[in-house]
Protein backbone atom coordinates (compact mmCIF):
# COMPACT_ATOMS: atom_id res chain seq x y z
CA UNK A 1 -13.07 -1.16 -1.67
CA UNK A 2 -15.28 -3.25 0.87
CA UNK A 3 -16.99 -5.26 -1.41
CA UNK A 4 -13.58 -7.35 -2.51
CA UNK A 5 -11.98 -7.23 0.28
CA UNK A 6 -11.83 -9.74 2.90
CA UNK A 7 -11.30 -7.58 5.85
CA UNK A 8 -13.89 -4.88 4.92
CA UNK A 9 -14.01 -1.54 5.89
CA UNK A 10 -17.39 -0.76 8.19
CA UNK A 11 -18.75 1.40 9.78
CA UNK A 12 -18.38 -0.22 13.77
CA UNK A 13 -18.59 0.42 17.24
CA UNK A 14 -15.16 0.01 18.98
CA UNK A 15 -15.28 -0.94 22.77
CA UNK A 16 -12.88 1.05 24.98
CA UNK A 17 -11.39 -0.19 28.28
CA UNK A 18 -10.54 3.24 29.89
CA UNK A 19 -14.60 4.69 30.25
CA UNK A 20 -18.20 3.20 29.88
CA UNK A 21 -19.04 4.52 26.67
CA UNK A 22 -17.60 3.41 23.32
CA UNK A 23 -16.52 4.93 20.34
CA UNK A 24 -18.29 4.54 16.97
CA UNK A 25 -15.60 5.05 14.12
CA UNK A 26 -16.56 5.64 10.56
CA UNK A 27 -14.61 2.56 9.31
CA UNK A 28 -12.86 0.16 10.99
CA UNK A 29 -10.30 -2.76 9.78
CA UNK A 30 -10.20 -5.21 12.82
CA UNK A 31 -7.51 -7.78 11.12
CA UNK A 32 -5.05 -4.20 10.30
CA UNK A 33 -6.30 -2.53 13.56
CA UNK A 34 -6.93 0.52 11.58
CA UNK A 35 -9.37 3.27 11.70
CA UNK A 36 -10.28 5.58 9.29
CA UNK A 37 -12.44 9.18 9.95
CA UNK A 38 -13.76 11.59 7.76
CA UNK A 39 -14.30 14.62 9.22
CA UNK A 40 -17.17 17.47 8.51
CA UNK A 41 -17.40 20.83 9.06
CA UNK A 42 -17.94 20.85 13.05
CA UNK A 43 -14.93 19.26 13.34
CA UNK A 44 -12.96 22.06 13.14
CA UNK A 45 -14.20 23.92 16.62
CA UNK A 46 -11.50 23.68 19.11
CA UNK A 47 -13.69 21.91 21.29
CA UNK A 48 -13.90 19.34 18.80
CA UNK A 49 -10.32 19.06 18.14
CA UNK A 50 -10.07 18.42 21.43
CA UNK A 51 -12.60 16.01 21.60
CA UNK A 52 -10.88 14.60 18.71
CA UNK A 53 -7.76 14.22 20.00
CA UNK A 54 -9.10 13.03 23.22
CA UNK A 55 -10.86 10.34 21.51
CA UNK A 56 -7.65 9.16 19.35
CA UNK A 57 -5.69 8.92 21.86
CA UNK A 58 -7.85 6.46 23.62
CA UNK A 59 -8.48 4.15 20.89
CA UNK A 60 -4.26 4.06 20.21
CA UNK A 61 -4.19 3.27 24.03
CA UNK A 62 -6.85 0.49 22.73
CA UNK A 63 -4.02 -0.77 19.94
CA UNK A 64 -5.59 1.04 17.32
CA UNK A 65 -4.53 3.69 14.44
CA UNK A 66 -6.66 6.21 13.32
CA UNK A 67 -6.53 8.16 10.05
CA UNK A 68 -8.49 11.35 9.43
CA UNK A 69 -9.99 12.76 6.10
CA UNK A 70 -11.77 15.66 5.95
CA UNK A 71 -15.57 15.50 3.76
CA UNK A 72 -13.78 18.18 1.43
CA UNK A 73 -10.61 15.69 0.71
CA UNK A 74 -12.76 12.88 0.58
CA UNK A 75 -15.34 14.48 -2.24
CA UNK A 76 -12.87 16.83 -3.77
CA UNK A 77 -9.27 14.47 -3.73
CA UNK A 78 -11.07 11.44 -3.81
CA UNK A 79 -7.87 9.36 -5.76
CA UNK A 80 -5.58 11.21 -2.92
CA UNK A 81 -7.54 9.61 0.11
CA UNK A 82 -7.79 6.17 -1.71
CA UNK A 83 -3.90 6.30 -2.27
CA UNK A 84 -3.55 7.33 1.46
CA UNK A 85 -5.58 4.88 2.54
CA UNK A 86 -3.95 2.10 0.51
CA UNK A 87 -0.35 2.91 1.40
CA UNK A 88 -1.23 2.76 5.11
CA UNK A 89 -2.79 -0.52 4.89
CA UNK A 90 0.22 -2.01 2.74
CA UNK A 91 2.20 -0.76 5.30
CA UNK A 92 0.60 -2.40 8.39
CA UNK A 93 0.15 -5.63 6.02
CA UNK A 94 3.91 -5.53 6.16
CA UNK A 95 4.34 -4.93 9.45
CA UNK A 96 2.46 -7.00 11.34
């Protein structure tokens, strides 16, 4: 996917205007202002929903989207996630 693509997806650390840290995002589109996640296992703590959510929320403040996959989708529906992935980015291609 990244390799023929002129906007790759990287991994990328996203500034944030509303603390002094920043967020690092698994991969990041900067011309589509997409990012995508891929959860593991810890991520399902409710602390770390939170923490999640918390975290989403800020970089949509910051103009972003963020999509989540989970590690099991990603390894086990691997075709699934891809056609997720490309039907979001067609989208925001469309509706810029």
């Amino acid at each position: 996917m990244g390799k023929t693509s002129t906007d790759p997806f990287l991994p990328v650390q996203i500034p944030q205007t509303t603390s002094n840290s920043d967020y690092i995002v698994d991969f990041y589109s900067h011309s589509l202002k997409l990012a995508i996640e891929v959860d593991d296992g810890y991520h399902e703590s409710s602390e770390q929903i939170k923490l999640d959510n918390e975290r989403a929320e800020v970089l949509r403040f910051n103009g972003l989207e963020v999509i989540r996959f989970t590690n099991e989708a990603v390894l086990n529906d691997t075709a699934q996630v891809l056609k997720e992935i490309e039907e979001k980015m067609q989208f925001k291609r469309n509706h810029r």
